[in-house]
Protein backbone atom coordinates (compact mmCIF):
# COMPACT_ATOMS: atom_id res chain seq x y z
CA UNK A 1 -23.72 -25.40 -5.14
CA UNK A 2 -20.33 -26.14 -6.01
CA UNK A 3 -17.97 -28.63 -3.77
CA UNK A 4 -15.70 -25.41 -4.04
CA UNK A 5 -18.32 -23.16 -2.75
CA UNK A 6 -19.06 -25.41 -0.03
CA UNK A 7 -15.30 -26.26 0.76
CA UNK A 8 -14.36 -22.52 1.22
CA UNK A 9 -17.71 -21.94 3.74
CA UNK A 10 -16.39 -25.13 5.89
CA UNK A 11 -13.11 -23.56 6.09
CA UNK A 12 -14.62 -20.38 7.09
CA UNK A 13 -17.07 -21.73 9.79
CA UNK A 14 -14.00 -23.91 11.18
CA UNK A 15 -11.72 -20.14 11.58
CA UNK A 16 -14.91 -19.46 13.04
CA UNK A 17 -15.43 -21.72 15.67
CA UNK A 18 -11.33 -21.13 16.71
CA UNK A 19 -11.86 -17.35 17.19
CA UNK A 20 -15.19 -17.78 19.22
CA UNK A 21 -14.85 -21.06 20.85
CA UNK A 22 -10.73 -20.59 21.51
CA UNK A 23 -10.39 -17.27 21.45
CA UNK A 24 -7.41 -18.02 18.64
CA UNK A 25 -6.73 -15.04 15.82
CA UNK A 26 -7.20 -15.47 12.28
CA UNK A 27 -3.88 -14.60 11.74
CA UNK A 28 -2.85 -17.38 13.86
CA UNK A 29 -4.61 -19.73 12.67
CA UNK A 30 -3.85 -19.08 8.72
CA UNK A 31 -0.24 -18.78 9.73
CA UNK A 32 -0.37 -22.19 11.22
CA UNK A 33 -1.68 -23.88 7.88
CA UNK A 34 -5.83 -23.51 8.38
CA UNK A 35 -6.38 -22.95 4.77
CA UNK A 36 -3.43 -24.68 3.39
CA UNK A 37 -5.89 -27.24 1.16
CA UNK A 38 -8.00 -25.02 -0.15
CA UNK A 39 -7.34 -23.41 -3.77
CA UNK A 40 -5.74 -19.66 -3.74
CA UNK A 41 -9.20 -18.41 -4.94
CA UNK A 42 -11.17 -20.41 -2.45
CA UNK A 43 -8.52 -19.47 0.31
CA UNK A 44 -9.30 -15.94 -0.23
CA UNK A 45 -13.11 -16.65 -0.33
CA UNK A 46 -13.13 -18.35 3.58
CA UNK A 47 -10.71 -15.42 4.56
CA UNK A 48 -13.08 -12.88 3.32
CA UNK A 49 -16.49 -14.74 4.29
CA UNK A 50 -15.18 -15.24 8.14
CA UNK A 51 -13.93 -11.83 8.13
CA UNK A 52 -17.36 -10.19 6.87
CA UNK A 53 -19.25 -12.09 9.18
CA UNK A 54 -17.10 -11.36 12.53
CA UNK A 55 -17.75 -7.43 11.10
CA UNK A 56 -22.10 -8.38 10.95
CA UNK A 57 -22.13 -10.64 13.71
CA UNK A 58 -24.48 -8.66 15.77
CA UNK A 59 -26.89 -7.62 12.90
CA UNK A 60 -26.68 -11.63 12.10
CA UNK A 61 -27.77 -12.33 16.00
CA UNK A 62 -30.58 -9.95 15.91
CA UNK A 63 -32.15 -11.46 12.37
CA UNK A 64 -31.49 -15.03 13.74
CA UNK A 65 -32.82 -14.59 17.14
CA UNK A 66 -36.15 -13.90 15.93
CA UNK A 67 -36.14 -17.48 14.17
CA UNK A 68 -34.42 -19.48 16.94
CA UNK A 69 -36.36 -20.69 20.10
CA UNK A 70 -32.42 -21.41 21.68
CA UNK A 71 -28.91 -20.89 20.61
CA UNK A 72 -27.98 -24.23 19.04
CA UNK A 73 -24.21 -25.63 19.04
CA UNK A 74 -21.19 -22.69 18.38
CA UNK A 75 -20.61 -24.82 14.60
CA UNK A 76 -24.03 -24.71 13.60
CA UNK A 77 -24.58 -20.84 15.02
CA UNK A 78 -21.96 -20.26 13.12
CA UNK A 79 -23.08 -21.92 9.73
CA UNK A 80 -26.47 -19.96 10.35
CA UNK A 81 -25.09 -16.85 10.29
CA UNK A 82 -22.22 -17.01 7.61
CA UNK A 83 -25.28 -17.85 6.12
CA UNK A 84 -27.14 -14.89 7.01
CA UNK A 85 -24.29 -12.24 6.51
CA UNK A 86 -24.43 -14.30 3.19
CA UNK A 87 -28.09 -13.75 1.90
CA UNK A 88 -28.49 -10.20 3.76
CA UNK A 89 -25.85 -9.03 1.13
CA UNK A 90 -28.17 -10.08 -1.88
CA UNK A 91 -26.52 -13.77 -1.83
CA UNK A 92 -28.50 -16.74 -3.91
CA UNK A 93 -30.70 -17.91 -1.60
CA UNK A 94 -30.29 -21.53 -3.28
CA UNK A 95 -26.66 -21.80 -3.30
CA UNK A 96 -26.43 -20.51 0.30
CA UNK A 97 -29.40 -22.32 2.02
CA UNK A 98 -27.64 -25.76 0.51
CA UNK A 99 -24.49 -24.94 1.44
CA UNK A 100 -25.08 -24.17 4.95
CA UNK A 101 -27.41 -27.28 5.36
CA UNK A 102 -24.35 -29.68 3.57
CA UNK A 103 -21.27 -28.26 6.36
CA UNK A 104 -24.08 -29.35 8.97
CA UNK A 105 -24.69 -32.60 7.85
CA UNK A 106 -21.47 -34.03 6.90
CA UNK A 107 -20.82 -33.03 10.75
CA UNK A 108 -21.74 -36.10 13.05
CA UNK A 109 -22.51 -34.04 15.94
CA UNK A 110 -24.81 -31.62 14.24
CA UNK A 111 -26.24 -33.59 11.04
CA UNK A 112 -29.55 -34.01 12.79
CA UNK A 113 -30.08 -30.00 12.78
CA UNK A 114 -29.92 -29.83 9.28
CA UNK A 115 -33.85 -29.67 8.75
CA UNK A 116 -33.38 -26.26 11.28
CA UNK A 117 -30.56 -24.87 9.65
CA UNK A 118 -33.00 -25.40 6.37
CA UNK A 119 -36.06 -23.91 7.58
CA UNK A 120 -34.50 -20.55 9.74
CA UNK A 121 -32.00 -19.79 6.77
CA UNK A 122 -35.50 -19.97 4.34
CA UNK A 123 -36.89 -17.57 6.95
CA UNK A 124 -33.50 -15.38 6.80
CA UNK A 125 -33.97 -15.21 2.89
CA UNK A 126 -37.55 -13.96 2.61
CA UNK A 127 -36.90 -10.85 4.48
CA UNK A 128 -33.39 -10.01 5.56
CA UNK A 129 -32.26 -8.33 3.20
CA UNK A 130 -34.63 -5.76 3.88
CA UNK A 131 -34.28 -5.87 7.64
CA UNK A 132 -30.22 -5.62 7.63
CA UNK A 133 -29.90 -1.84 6.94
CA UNK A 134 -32.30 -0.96 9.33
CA UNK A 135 -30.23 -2.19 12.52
CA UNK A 136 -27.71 -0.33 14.18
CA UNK A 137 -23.83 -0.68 13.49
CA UNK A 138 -22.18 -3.36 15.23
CA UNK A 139 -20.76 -2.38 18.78
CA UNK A 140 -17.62 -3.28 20.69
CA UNK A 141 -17.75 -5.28 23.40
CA UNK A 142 -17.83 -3.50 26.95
CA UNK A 143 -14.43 -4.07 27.74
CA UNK A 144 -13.13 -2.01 25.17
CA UNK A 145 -16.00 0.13 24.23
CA UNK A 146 -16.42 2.00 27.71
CA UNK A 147 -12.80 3.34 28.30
CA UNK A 148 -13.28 4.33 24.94
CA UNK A 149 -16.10 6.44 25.62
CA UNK A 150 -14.52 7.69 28.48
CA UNK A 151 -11.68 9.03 26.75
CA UNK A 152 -13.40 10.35 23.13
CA UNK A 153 -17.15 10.43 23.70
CA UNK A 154 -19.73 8.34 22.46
CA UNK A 155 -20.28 10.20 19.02
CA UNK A 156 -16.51 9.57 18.64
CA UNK A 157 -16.86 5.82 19.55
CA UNK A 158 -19.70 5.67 16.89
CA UNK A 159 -17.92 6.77 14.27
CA UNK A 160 -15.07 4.35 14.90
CA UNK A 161 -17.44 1.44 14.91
CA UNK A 162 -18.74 2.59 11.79
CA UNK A 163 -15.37 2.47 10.11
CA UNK A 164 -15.33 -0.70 11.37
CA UNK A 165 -18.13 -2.16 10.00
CA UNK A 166 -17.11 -0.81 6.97
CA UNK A 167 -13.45 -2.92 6.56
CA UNK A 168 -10.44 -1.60 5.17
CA UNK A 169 -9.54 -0.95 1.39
CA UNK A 170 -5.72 -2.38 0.93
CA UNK A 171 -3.12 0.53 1.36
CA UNK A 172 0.72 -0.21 -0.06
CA UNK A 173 3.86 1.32 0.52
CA UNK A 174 6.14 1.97 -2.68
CA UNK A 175 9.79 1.21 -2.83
CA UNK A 176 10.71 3.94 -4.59
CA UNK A 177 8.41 6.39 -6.55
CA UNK A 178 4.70 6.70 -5.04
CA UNK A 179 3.29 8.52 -7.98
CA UNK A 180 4.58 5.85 -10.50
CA UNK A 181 3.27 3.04 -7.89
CA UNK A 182 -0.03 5.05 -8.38
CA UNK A 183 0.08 5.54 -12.26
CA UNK A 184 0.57 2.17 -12.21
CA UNK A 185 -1.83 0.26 -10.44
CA UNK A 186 -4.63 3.20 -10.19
CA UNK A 187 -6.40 3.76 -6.97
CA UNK A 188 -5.49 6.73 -4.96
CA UNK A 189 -2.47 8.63 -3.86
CA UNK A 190 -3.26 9.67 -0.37
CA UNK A 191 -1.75 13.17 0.91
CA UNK A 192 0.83 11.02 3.37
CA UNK A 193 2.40 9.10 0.50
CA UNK A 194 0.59 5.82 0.78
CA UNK A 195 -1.43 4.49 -2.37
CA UNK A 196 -5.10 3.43 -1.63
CA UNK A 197 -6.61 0.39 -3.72
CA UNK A 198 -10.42 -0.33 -3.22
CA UNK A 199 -11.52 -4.04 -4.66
CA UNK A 200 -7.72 -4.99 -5.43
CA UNK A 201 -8.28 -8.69 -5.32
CA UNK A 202 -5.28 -11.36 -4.50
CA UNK A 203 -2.60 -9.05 -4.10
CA UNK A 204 0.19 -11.60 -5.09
CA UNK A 205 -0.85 -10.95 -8.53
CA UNK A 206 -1.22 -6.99 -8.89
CA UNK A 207 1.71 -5.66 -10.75
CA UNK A 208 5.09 -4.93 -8.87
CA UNK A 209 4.68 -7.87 -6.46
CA UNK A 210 7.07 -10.05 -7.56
CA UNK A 211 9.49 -7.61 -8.16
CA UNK A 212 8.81 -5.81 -5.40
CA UNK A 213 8.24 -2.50 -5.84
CA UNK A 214 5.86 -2.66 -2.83
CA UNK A 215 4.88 -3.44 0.28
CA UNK A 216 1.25 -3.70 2.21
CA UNK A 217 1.28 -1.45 4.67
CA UNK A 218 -2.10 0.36 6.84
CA UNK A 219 -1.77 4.80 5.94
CA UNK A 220 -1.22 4.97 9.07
CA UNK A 221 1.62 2.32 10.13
CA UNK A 222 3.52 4.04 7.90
CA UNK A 223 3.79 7.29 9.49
CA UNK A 224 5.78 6.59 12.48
CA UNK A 225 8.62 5.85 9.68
CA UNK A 226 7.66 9.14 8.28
CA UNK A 227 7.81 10.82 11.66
CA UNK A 228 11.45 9.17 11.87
CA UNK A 229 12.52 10.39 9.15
CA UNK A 230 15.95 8.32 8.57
CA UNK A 231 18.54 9.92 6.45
CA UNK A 232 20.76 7.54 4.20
CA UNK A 233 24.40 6.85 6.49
CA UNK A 234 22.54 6.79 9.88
CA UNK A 235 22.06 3.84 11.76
CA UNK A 236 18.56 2.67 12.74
CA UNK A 237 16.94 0.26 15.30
CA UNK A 238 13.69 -1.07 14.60
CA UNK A 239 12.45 -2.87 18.03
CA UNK A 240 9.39 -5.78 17.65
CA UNK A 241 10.04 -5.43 13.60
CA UNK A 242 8.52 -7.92 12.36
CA UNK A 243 6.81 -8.89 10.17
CA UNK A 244 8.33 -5.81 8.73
CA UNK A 245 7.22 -2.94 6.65
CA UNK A 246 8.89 -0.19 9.04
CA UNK A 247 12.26 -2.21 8.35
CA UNK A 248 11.61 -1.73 4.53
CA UNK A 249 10.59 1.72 4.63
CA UNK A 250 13.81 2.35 6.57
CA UNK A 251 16.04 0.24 4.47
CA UNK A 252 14.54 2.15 1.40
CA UNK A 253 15.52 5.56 2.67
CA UNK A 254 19.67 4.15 2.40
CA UNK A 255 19.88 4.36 6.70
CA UNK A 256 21.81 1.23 8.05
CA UNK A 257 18.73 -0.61 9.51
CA UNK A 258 19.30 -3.13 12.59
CA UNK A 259 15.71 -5.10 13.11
CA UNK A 260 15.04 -6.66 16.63
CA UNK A 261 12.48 -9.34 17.03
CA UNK A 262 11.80 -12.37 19.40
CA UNK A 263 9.39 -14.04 17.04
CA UNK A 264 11.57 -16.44 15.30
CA UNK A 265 8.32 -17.48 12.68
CA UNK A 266 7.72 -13.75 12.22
CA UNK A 267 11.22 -12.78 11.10
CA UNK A 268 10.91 -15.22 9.03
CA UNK A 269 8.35 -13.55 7.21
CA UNK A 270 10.46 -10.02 7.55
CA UNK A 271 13.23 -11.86 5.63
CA UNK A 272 11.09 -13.11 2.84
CA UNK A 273 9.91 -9.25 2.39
CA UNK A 274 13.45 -8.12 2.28
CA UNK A 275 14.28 -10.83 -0.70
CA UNK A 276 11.34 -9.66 -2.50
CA UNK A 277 11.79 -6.43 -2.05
CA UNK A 278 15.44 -6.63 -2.82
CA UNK A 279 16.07 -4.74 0.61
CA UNK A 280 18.91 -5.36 3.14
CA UNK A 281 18.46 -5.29 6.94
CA UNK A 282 20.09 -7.27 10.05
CA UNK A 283 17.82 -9.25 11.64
CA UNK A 284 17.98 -10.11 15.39
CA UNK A 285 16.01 -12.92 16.79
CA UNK A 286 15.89 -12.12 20.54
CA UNK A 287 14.30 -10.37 23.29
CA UNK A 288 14.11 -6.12 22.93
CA UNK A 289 15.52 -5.76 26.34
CA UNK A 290 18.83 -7.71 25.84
CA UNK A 291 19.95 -5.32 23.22
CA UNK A 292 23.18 -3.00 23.51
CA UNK A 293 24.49 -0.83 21.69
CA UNK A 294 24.23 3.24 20.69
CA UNK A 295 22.05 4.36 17.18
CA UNK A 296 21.39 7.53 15.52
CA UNK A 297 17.74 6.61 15.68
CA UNK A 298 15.73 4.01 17.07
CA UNK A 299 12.08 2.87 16.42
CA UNK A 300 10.26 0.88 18.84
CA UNK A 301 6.14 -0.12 17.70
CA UNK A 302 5.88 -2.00 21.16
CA UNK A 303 3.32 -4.69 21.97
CA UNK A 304 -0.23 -3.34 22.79
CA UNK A 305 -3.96 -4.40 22.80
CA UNK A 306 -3.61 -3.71 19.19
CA UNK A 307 -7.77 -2.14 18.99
CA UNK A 308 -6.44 0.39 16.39
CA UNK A 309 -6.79 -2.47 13.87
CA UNK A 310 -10.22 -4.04 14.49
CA UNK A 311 -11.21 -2.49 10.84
CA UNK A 312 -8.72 -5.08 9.17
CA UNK A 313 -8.82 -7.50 11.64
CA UNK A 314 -12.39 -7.85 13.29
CA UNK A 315 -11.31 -11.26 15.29
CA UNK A 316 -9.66 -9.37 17.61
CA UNK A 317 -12.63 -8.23 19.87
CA UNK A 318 -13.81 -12.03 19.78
CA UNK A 319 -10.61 -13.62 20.85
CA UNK A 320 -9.59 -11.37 23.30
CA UNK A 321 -11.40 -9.72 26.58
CA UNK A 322 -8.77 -6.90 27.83
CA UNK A 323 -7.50 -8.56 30.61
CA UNK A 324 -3.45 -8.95 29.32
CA UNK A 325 -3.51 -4.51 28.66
CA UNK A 326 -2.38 -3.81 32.00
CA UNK A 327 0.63 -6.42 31.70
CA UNK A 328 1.47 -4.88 28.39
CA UNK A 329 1.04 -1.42 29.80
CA UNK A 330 3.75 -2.12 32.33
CA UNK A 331 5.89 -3.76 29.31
CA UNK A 332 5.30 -0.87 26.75
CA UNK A 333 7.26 1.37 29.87
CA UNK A 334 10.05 -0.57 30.42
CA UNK A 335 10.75 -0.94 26.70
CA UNK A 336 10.39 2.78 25.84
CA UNK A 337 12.81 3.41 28.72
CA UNK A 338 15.02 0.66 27.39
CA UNK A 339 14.99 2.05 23.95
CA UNK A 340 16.12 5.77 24.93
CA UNK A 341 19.48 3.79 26.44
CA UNK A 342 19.68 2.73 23.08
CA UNK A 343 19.94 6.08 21.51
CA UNK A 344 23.17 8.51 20.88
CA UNK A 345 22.96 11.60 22.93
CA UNK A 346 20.68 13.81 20.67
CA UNK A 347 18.91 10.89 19.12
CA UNK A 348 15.48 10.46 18.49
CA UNK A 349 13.61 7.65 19.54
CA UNK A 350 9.89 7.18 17.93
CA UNK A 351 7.22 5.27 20.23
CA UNK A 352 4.36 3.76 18.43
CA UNK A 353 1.29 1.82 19.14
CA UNK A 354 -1.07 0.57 17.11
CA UNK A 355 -3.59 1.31 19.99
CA UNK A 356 -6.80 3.48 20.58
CA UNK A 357 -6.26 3.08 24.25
CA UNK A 358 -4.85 6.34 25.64
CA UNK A 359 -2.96 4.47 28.54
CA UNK A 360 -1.19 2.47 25.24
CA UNK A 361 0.31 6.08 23.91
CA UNK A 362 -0.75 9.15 25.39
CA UNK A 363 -0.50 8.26 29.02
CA UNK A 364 2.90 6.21 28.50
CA UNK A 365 4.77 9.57 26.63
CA UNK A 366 3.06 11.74 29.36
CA UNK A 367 4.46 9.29 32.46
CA UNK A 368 7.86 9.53 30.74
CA UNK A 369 8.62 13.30 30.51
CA UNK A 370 7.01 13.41 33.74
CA UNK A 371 9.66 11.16 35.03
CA UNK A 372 12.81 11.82 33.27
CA UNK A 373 14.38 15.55 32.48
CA UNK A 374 16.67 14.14 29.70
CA UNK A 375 13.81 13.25 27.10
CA UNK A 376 11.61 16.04 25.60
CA UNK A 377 9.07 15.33 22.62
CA UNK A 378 9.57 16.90 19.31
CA UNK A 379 6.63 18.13 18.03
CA UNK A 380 8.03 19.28 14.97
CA UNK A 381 8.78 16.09 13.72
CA UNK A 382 5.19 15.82 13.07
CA UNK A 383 5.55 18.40 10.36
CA UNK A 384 4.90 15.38 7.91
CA UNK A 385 2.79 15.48 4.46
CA UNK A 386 -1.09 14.64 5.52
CA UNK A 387 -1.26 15.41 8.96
CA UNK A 388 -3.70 17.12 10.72
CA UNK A 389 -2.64 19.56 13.24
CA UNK A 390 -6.06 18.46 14.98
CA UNK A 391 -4.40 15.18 15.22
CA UNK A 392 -1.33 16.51 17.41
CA UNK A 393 -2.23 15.93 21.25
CA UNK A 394 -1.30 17.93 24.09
CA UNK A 395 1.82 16.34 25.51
CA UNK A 396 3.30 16.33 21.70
CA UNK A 397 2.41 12.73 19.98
CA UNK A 398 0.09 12.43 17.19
CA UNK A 399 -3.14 9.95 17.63
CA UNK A 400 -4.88 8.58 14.85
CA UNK A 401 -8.32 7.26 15.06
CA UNK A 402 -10.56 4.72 12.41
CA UNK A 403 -13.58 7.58 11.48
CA UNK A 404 -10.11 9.85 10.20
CA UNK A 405 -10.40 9.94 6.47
CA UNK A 406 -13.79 8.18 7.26
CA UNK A 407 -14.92 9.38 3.08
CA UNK A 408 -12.08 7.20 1.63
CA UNK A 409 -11.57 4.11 3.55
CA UNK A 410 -10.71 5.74 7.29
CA UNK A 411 -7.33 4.70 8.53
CA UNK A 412 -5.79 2.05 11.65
CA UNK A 413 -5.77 3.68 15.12
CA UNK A 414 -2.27 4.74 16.52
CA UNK A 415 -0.39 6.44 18.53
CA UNK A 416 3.08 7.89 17.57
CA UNK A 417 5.43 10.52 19.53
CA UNK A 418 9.60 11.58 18.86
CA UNK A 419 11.32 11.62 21.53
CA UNK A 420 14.56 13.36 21.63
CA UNK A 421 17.45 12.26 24.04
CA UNK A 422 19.71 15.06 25.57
């Protein structure tokens, strides 16, 4: 095995061992440098092994478990089932097995289980293959999974982990012409605009990056833009922007677009997007509720528990345990009411998470009509390109779900509702 091959497992195990062990994000930790030394090719190989095996962990447990008297140390675990995830999807059992026993030894504190890490992963490679298929889909953990159930069923919650399991394909947002975004790179042309690549590789190198003629962007965060609908000469808020692809799709449509964010490393990233995309926007660094000021339109995509994106971003479940939603719950409120004082009488005001948790969307637009006789939803704003009409919820808002559009890739959960101000 390669040093390359066994440099881009290290750096995988170590993102690893910080989601875990520290309950950190992988976005986190690559923004903060974690695979800064590695090669662009062997960068995207860590990503993509620590991602695959956060989506298997549980069918990796079950396999190892049967070769493992006791859980060693989280790093070697860890190793063992990369590993696993590695050879249960047809991996060289020579390559792997080596590579797994070299991270373990050149690690002081675990180089004396390398003749285990040997012997189980020879175990893993006579059989698992054959074994993975045959267990169950990975669950989410009980903190998130039962309110689920409670609110869609557990044949509903199924079909979500499913989608899951299965990842996301990469979904971009064209500057200007969608069909000639699609003609050009291939892929698909989904009904809501958004064009649908499967296998794209690095993106940085796909054509129309560097001149950008594109942005990456989930099917479904792009809708609540879409159920905005901004109109070249209004003005336009966008509250918690960054890092951004709501600005764009606003600035793109010719509105006056005012982006609010208190992340200073994040807008950074928002104002690299607008110079590649050639796209103008004022940024705010700064805290949502200090902002004045009246707009034809505001956006706010407020903070939430953010489970509508486990299928791109499978860390989430490991590094976090549900116990900051009802903080953020209270915080969602307060910003939604702040954002309608932000609005010109007869302005519309979208509210967006990207949350399966009813009380993150559903409940919030409920409480608020409930509590205020200026603000009614506008369910006809939903009369977008690709939406179901089964997606459309009682009190007017539009939920999206993971197992939607399961056949082609499935979609982020959210939760989007227009709110007009009297």
């Amino acid at each position: 095995m390669s040093q390359t091959g066994v440099q881009a497992r290290r750096s995988a195990v170590y993102l690893l061992d910080k989601v875990i062990g520290e309950g950190r994000l992988l976005s986190e930790l690559i923004g903060a440098g974690a695979l800064e030394r590695l090669e662009p090719e062997d960068r995207a190989r860590a990503q993509r092994l620590a991602l695959e095996t956060l989506r298997g962990m549980e069918r990796a447990d079950r396999i190892l478990q049967k070769h493992l008297a006791k859980y060693p140390p989280l790093t070697v675990r860890n190793t063992l089932r990369l590993a696993t995830i590695e050879l249960c999807a047809g991996g060289a059992a020579h390559g792997v097995v080596n590579a797994a026993v070299e991270i373990v030894a050149r690690n002081k504190r675990t180089a004396s289980m390398k003749g285990l890490v040997n012997a189980v992963l020879r175990k893993v490679a006579a059989n698992g293959e054959e074994v993975w298929p045959t267990l169950r889909v990975p669950r989410l953990p009980k903190w998130l999974r039962s309110p689920l159930v409670e609110a869609y069923g557990g044949d509903v919650v199924g079909a979500m982990e499913a989608a899951h399991f299965a990842g996301a394909p990469l979904d971009l947002t064209a500057k200007g012409d969608q069909g000639a975004l699609q003609r050009s790179l291939g892929g698909e042309l989904l009904d809501t605009g958004t064009v649908r690549l499967t296998d794209a590789g690095q993106v940085s190198v796909l054509p129309g990056y560097k001149k950008g003629s594109w942005w990456v962007q989930d099917a479904a965060a792009a809708l609540p833009v879409k159920v905005l609908a901004p109109k070249a000469g209004e003005t336009v808020l966008d509250l918690c922007a960054a890092p951004g692809g709501k600005t764009m799709q606003i600035a793109a449509s010719g509105a006056t677009v005012t982006a609010v964010d208190d992340s200073e490393s994040r807008m950074g990233r928002l104002k690299e997007n607008l110079k590649r995309t050639r796209l103008e926007a004022e940024l705010i660094v700064g805290d949502v509720m200090d902002q004045e000021g009246q707009w034809d339109a505001v956006i706010l995509d407020a903070p939430c528990s953010a489970t509508g994106t486990i299928r791109r971003h499978p860390d989430l479940p490991f590094a976090k345990d549900g116990s900051e939603i009802g903080g953020l719950i209270e915080l969602q409120a307060k910003m939604l009411n702040h954002a309608l004082s932000l609005v010109k009488p007869g302005g519309r005001v979208v509210f967006c998470t990207c949350s399966l948790l009813p009380d993150e969307g559903e409940c919030q637009v409920e409480d608020l009509i409930e509590a205020r006789d200026d603000v009614t939803v506008d369910r006809e704003a939903l009369n977008v390109p690709g939406i179901d009409p089964e997606w459309i919820t009682e009190e007017g808002g539009l939920r999206l779900r993971p197992d939607y559009w399961a056949d082609n890739g499935g979609m982020d959960g959210f939760y989007m509702a227009c709110l007009r101000k009297a």
